[in-house]
PDB file of N, CA and C in Angstrom:
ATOM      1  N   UNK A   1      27.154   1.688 -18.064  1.00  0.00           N
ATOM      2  CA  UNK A   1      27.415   0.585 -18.953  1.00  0.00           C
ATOM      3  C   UNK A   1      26.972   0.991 -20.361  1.00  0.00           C
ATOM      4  N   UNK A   2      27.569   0.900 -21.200  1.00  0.00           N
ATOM      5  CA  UNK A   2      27.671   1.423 -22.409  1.00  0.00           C
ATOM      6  C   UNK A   2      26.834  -0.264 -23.329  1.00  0.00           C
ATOM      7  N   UNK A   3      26.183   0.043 -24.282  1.00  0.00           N
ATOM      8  CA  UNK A   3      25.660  -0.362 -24.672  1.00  0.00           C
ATOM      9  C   UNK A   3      25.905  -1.511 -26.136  1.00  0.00           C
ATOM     10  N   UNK A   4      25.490  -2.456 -26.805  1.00  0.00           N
ATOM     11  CA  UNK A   4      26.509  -2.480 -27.681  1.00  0.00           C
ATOM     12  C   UNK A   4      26.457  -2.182 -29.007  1.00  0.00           C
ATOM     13  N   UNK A   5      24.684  -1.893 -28.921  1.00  0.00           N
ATOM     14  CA  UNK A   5      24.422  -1.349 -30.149  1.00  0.00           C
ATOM     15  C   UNK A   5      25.346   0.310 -30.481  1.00  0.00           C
ATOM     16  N   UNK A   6      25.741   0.923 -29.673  1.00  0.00           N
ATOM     17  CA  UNK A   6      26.515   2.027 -29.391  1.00  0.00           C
ATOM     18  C   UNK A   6      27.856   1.993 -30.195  1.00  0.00           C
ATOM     19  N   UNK A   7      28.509   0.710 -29.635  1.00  0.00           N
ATOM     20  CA  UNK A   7      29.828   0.816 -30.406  1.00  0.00           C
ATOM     21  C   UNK A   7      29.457   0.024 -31.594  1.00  0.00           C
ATOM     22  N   UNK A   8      29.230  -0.768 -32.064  1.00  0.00           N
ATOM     23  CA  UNK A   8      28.469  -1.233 -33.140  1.00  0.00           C
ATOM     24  C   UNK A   8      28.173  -0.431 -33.983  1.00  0.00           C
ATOM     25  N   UNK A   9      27.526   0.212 -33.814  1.00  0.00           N
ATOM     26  CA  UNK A   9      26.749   1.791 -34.259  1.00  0.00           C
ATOM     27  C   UNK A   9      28.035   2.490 -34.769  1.00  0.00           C
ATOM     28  N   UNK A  10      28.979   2.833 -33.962  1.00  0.00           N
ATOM     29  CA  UNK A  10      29.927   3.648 -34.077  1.00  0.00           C
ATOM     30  C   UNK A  10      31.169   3.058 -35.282  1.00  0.00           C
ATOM     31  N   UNK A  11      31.232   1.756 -34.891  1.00  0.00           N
ATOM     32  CA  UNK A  11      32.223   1.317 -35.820  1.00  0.00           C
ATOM     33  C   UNK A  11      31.711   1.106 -37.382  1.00  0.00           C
ATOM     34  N   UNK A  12      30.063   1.139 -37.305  1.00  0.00           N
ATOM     35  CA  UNK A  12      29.759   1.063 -38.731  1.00  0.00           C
ATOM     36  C   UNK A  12      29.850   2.744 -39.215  1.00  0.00           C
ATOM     37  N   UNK A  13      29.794   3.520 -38.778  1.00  0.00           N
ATOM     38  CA  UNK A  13      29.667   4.732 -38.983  1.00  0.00           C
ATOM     39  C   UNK A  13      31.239   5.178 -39.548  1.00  0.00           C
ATOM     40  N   UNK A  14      32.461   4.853 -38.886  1.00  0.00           N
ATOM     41  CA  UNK A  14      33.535   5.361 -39.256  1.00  0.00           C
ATOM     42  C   UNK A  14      33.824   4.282 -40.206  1.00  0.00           C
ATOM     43  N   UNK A  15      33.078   2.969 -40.247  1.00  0.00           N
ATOM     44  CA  UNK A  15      34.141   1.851 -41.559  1.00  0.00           C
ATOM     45  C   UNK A  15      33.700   3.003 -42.897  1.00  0.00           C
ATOM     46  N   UNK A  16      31.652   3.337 -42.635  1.00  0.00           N
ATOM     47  CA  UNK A  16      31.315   3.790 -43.690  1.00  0.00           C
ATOM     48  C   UNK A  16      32.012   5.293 -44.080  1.00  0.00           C
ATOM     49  N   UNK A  17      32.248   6.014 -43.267  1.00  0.00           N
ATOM     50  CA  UNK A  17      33.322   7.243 -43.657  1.00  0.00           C
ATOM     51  C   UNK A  17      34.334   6.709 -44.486  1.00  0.00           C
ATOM     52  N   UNK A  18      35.092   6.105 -43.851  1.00  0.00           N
ATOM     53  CA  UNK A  18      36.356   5.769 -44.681  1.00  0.00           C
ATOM     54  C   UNK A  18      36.118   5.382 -46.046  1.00  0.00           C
ATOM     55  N   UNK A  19      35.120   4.197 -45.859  1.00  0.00           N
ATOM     56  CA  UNK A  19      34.397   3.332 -47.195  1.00  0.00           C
ATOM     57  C   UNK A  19      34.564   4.354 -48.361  1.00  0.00           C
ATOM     58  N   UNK A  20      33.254   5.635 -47.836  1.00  0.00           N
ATOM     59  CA  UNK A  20      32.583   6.714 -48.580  1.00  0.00           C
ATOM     60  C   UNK A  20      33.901   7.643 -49.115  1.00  0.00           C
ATOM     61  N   UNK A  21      34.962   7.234 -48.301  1.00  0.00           N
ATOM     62  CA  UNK A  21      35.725   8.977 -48.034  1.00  0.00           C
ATOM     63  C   UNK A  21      36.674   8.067 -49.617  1.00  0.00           C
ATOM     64  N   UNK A  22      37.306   6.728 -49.343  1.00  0.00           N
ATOM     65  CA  UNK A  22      37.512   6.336 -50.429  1.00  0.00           C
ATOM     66  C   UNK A  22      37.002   5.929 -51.573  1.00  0.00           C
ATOM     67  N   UNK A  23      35.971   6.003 -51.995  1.00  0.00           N
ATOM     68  CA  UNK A  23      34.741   5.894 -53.116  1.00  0.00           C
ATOM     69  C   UNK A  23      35.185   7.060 -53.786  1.00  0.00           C
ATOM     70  N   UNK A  24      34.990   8.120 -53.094  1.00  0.00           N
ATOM     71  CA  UNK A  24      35.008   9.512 -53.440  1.00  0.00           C
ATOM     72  C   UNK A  24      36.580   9.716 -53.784  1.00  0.00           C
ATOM     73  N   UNK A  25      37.884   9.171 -53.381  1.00  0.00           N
ATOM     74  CA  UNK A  25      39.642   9.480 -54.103  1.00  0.00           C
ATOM     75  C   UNK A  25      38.730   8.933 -55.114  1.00  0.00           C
ATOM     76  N   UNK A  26      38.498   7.488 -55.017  1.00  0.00           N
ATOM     77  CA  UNK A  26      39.004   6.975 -56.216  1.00  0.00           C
ATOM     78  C   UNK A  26      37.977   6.895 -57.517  1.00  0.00           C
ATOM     79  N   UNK A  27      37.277   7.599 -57.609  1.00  0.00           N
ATOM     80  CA  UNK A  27      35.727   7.980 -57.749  1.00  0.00           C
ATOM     81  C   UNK A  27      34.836   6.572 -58.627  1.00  0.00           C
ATOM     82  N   UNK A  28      34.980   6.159 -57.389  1.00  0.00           N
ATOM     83  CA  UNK A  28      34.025   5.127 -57.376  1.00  0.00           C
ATOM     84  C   UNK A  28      32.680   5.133 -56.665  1.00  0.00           C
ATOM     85  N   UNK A  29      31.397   5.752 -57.819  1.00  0.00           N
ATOM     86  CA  UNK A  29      30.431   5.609 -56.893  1.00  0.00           C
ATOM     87  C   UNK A  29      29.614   4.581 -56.413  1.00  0.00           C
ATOM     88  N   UNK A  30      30.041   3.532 -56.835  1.00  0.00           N
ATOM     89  CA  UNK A  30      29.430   2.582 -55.823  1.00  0.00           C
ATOM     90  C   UNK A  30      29.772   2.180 -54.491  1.00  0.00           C
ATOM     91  N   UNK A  31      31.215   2.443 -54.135  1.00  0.00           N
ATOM     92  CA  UNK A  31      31.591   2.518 -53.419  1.00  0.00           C
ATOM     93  C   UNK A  31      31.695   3.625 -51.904  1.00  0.00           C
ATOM     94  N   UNK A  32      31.116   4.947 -52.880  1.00  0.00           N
ATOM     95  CA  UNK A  32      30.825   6.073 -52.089  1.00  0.00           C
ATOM     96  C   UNK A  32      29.602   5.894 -51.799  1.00  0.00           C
ATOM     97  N   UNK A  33      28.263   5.484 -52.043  1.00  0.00           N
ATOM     98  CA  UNK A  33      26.970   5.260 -52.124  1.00  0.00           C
ATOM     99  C   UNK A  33      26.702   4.176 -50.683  1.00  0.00           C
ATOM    100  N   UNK A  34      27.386   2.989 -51.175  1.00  0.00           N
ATOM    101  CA  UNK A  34      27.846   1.440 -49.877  1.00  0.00           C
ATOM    102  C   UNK A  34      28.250   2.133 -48.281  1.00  0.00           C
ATOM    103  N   UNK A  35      29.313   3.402 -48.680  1.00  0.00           N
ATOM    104  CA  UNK A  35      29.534   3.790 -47.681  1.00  0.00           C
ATOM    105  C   UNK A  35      29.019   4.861 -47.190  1.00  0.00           C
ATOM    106  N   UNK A  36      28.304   5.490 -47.522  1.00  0.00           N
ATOM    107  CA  UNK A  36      26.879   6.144 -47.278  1.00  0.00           C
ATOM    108  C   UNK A  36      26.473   6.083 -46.109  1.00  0.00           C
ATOM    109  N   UNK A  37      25.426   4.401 -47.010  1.00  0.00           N
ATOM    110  CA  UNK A  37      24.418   3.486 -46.312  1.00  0.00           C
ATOM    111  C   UNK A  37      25.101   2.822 -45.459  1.00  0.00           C
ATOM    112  N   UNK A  38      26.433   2.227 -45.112  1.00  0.00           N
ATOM    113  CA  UNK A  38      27.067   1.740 -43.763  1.00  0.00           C
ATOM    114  C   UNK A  38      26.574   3.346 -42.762  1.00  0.00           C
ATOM    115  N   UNK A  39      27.547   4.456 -43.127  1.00  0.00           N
ATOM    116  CA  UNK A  39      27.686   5.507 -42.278  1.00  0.00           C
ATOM    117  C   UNK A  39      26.174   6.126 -41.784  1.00  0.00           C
ATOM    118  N   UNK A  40      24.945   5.804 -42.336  1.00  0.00           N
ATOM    119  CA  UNK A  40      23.726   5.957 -41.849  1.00  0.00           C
ATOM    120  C   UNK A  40      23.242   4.751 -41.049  1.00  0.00           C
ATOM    121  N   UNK A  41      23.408   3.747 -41.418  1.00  0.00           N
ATOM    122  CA  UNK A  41      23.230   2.606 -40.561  1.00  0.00           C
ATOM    123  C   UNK A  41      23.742   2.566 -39.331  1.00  0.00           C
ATOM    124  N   UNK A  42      25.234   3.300 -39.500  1.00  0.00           N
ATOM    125  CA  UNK A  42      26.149   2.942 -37.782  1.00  0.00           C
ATOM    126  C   UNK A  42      25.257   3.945 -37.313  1.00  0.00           C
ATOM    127  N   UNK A  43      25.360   4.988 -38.051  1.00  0.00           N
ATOM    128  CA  UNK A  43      24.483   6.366 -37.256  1.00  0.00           C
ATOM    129  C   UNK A  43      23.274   5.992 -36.063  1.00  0.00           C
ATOM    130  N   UNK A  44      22.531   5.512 -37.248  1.00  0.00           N
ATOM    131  CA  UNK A  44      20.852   4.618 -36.216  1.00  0.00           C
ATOM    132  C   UNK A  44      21.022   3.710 -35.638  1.00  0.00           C
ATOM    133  N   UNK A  45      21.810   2.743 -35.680  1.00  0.00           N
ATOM    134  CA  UNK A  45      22.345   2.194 -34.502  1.00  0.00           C
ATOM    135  C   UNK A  45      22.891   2.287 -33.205  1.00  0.00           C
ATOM    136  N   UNK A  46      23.461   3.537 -33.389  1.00  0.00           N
ATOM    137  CA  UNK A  46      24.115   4.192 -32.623  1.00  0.00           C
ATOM    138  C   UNK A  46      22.732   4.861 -31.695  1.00  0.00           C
ATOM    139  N   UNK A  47      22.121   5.768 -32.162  1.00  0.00           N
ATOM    140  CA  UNK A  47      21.189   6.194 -31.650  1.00  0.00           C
ATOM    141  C   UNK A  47      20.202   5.741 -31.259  1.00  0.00           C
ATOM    142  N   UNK A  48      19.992   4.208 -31.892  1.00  0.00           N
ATOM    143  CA  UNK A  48      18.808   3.236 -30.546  1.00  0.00           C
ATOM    144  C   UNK A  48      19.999   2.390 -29.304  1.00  0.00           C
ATOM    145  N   UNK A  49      20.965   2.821 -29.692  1.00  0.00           N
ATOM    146  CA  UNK A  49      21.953   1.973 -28.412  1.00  0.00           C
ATOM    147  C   UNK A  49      22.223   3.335 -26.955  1.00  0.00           C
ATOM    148  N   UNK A  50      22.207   4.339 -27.924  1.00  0.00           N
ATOM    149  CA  UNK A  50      21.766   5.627 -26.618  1.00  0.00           C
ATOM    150  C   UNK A  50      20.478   5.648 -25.876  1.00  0.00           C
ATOM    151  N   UNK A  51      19.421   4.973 -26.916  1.00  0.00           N
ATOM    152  CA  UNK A  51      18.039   5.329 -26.225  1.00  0.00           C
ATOM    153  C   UNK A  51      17.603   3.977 -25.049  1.00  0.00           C
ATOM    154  N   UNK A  52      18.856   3.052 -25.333  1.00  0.00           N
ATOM    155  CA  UNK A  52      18.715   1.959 -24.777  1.00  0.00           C
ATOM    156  C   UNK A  52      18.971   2.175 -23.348  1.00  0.00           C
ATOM    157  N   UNK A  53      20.245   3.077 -23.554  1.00  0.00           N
ATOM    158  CA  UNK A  53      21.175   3.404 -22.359  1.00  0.00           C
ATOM    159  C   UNK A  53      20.209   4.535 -21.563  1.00  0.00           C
ATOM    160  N   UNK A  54      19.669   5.401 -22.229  1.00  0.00           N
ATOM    161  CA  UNK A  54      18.652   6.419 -21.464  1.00  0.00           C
ATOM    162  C   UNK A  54      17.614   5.709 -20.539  1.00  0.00           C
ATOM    163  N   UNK A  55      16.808   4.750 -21.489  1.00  0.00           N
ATOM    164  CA  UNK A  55      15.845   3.682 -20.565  1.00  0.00           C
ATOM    165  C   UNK A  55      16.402   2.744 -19.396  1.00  0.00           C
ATOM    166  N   UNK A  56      17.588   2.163 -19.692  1.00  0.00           N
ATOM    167  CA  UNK A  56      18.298   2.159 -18.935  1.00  0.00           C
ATOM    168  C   UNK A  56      18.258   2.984 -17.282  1.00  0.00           C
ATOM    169  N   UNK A  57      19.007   3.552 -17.649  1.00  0.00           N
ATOM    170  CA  UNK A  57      18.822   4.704 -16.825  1.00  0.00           C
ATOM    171  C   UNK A  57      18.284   5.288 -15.986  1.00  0.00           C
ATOM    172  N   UNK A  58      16.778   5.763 -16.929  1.00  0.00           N
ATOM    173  CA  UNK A  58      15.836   6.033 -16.282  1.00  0.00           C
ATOM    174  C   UNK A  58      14.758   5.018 -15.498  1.00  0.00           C
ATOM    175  N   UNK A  59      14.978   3.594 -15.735  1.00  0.00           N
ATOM    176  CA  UNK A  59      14.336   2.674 -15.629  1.00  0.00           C
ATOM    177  C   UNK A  59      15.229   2.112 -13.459  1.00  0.00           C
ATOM    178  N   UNK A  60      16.426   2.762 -13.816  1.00  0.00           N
ATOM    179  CA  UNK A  60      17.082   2.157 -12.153  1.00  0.00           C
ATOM    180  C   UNK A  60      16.940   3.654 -11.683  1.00  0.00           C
ATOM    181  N   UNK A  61      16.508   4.544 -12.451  1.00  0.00           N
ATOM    182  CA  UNK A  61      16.257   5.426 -11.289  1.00  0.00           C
ATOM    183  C   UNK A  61      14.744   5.391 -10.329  1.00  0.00           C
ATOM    184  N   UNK A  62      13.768   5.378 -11.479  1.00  0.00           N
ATOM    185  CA  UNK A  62      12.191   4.812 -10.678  1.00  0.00           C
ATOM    186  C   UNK A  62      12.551   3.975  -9.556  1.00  0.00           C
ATOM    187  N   UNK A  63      13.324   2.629 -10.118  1.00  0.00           N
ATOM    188  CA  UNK A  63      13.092   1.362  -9.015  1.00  0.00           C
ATOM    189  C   UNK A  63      14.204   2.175  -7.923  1.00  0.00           C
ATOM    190  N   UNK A  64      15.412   2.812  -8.166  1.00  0.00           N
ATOM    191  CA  UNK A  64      15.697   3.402  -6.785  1.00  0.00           C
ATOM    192  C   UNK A  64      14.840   4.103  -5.657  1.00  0.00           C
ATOM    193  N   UNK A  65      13.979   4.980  -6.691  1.00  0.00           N
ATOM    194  CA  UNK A  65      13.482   6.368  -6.214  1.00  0.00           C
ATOM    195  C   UNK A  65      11.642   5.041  -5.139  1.00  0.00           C
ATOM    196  N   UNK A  66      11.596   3.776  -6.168  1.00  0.00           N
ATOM    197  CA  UNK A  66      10.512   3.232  -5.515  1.00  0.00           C
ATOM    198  C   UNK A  66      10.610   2.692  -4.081  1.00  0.00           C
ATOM    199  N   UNK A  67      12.012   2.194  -4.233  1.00  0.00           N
ATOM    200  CA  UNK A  67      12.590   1.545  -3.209  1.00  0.00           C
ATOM    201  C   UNK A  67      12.371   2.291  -1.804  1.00  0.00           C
ATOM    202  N   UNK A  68      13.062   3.912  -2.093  1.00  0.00           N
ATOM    203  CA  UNK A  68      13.620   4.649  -0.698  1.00  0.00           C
ATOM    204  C   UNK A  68      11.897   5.161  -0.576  1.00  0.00           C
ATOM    205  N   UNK A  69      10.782   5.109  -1.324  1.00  0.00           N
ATOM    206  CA  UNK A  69       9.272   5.511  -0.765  1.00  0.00           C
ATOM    207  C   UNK A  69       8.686   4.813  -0.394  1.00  0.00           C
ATOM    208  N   UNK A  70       9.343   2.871  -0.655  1.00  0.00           N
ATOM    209  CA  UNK A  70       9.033   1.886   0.292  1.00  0.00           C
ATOM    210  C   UNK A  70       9.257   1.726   1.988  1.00  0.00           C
ATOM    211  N   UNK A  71      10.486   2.327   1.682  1.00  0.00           N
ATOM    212  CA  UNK A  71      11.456   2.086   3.094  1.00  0.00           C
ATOM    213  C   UNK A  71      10.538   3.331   4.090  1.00  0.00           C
ATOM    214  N   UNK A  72      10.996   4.673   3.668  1.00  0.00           N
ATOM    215  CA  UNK A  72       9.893   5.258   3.981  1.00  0.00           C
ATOM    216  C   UNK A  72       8.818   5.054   4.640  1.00  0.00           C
ATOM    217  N   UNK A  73       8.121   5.002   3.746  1.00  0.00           N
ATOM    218  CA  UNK A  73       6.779   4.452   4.048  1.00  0.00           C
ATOM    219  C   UNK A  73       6.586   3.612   5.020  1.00  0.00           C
ATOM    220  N   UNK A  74       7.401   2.332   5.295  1.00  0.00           N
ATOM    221  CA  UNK A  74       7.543   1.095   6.106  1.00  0.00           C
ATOM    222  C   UNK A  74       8.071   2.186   7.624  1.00  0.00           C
ATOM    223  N   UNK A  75       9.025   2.841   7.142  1.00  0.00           N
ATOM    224  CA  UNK A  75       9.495   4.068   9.116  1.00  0.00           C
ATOM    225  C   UNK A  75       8.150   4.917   9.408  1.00  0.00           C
ATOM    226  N   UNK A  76       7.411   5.315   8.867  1.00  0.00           N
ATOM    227  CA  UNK A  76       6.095   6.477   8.735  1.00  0.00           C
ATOM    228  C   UNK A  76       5.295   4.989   9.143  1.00  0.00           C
ATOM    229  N   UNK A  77       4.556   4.011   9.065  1.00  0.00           N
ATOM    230  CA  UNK A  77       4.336   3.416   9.640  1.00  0.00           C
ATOM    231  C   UNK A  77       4.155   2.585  11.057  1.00  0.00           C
ATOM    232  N   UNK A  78       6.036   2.269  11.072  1.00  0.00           N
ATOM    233  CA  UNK A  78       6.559   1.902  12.191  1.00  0.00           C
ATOM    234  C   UNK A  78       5.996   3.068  13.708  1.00  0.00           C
ATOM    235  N   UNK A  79       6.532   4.564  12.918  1.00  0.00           N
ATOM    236  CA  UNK A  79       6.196   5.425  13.628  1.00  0.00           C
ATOM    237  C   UNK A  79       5.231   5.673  14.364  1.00  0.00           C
ATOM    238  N   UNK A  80       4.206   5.600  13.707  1.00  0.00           N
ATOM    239  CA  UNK A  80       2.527   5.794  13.921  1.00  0.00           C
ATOM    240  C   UNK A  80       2.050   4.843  14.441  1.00  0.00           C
ATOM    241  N   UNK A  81       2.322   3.732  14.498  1.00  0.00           N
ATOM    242  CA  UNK A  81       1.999   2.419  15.013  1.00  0.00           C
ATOM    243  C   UNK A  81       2.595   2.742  16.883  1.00  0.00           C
ATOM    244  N   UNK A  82       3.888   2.537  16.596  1.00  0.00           N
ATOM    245  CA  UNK A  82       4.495   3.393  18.300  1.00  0.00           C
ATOM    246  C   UNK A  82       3.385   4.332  18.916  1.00  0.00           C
ATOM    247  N   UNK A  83       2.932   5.673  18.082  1.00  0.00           N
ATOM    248  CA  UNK A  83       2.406   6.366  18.612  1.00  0.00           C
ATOM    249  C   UNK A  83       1.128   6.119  19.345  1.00  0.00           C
ATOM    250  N   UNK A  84       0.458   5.604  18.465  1.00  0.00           N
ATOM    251  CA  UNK A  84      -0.902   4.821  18.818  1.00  0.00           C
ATOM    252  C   UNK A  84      -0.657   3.960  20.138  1.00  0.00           C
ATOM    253  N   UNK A  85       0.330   3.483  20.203  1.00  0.00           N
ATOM    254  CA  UNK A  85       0.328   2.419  21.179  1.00  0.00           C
ATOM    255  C   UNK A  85       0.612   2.787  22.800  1.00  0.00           C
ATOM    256  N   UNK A  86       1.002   4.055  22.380  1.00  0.00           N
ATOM    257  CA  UNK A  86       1.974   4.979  23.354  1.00  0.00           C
ATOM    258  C   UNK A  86       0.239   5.458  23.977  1.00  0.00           C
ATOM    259  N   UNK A  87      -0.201   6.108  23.308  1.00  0.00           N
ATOM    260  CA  UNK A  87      -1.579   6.844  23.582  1.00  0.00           C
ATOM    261  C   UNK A  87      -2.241   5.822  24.399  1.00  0.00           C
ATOM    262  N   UNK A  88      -2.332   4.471  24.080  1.00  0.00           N
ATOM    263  CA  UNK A  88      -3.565   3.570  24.501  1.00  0.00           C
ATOM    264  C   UNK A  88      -3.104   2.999  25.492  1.00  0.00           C
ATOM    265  N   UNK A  89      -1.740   3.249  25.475  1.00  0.00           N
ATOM    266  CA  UNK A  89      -1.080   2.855  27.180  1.00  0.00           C
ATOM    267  C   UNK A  89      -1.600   3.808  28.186  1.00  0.00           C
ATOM    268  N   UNK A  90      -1.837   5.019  27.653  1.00  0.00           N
ATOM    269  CA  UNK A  90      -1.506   6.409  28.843  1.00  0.00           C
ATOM    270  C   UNK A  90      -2.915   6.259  28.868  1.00  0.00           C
ATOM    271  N   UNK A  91      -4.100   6.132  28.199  1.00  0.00           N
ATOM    272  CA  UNK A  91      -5.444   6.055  28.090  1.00  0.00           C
ATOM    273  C   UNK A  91      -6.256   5.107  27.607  1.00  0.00           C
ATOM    274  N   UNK A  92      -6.428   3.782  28.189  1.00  0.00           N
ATOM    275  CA  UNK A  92      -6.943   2.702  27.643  1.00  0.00           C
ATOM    276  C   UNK A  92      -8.374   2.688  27.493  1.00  0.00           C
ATOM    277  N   UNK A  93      -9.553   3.366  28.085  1.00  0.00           N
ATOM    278  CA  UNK A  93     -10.497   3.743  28.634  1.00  0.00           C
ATOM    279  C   UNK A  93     -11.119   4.475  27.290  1.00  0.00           C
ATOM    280  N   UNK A  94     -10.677   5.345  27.123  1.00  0.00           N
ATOM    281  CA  UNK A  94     -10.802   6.430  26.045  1.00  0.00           C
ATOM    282  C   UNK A  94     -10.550   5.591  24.320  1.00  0.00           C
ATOM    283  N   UNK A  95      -9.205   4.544  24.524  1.00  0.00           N
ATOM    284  CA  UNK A  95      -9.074   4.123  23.188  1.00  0.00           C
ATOM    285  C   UNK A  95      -9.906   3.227  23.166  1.00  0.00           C
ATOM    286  N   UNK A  96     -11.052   2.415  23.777  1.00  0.00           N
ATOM    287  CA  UNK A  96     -11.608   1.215  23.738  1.00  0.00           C
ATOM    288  C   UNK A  96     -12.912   2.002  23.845  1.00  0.00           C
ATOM    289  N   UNK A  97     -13.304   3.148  23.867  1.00  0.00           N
ATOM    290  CA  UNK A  97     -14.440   4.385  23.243  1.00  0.00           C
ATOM    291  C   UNK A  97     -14.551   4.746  22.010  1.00  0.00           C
ATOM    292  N   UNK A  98     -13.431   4.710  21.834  1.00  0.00           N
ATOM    293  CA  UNK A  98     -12.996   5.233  20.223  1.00  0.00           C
ATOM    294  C   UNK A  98     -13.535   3.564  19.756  1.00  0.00           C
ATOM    295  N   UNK A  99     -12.466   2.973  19.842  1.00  0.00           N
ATOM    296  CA  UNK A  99     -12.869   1.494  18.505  1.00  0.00           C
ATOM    297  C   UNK A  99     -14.370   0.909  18.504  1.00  0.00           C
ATOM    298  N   UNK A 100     -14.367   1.335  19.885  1.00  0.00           N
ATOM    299  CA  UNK A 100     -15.952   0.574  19.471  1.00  0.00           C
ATOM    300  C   UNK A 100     -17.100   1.710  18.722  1.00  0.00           C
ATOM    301  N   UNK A 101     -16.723   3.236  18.680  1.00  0.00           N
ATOM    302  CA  UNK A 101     -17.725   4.014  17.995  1.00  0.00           C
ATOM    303  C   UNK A 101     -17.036   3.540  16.710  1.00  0.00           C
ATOM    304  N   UNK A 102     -15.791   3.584  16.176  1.00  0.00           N
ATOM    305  CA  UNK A 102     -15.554   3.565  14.812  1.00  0.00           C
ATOM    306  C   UNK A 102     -16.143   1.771  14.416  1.00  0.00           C
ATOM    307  N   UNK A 103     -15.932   0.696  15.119  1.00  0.00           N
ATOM    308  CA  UNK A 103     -16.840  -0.204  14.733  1.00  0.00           C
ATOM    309  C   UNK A 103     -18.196   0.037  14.226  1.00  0.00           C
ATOM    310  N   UNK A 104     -18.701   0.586  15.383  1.00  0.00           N
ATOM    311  CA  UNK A 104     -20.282   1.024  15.051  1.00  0.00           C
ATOM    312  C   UNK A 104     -20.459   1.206  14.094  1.00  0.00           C
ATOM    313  N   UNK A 105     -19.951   2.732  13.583  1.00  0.00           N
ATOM    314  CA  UNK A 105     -19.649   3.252  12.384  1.00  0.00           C
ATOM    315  C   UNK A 105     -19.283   2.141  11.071  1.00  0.00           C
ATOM    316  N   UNK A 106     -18.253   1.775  11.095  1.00  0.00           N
ATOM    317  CA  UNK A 106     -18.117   0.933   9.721  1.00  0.00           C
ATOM    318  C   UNK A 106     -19.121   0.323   9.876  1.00  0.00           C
ATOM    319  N   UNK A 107     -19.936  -0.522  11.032  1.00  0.00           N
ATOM    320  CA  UNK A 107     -21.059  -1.532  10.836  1.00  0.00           C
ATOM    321  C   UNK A 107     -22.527  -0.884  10.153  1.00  0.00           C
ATOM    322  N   UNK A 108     -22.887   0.429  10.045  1.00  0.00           N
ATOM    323  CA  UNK A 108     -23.476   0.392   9.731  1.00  0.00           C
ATOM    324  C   UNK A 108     -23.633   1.282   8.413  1.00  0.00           C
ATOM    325  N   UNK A 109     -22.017   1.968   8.232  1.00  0.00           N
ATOM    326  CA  UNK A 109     -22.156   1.795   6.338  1.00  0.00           C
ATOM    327  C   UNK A 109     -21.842   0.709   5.419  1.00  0.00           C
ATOM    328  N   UNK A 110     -21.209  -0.673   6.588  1.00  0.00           N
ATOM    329  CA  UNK A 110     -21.590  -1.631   5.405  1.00  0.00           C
ATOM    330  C   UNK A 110     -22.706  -2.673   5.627  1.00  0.00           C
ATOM    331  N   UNK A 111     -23.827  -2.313   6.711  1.00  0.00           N
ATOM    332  CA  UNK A 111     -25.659  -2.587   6.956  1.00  0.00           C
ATOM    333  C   UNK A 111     -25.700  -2.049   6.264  1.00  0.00           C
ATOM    334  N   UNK A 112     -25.862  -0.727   6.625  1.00  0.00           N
ATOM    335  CA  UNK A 112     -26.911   0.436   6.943  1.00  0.00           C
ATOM    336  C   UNK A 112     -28.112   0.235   7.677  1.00  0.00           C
ATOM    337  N   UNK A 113     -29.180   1.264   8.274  1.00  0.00           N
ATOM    338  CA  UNK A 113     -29.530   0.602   8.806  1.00  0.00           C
ATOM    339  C   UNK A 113     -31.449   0.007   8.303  1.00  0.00           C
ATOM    340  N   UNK A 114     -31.985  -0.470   8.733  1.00  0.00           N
ATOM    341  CA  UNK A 114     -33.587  -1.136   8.585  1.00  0.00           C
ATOM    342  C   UNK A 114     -34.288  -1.012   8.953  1.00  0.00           C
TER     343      UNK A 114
END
């Protein structure tokens, strides 16, 4: 999507050519001077309507690129969650050894102990 400071930009740039280009037949410099300052104006216009379009840009590529490390992230999850569950089926004994040392554990780096 093109921007509109872009064509904006662009159409002041060629009125001011022409403007300038006729200042200069008919040697009128006020008229070459007017069209100058149009043809620098479309210019910078032009060039914050590109930088618009760059941010643009770069701004739906992050939120794409955030999106698919959400989704991601959410299957790498899903995954590991299965796995775990898979384990504590085949060994319930062993996983209910484990949670209660890692309880322990968190309980007493956030005691410590007295």
């Amino acid at each position: 999507m093109v921007d509109t400071d872009r064509v904006v930009g662009a159409a002041k740039d060629f009125g001011g050519r022409a403007q300038s280009a006729i200042g200069d037949a008919v040697g009128s410099s006020r008229n070459s001077a007017e069209g100058r300052y149009r043809e620098a104006e479309g210019r910078a216009q032009e060039v914050y309507g590109q930088a618009k379009d760059t941010l643009r840009d770069v701004a739906g590529n992050v939120s794409d690129y955030a999106g698919e490390a959400y989704d991601r992230g959410g299957s790498y999850v899903r995954d590991g969650a299965r796995a775990v569950e898979s384990r504590v089926e085949e060994n319930p004994i062993i996983a209910l050894v484990i949670a209660g040392a890692v309880g322990y554990g968190l309980a007493l780096l956030l005691h410590g102990r007295r």
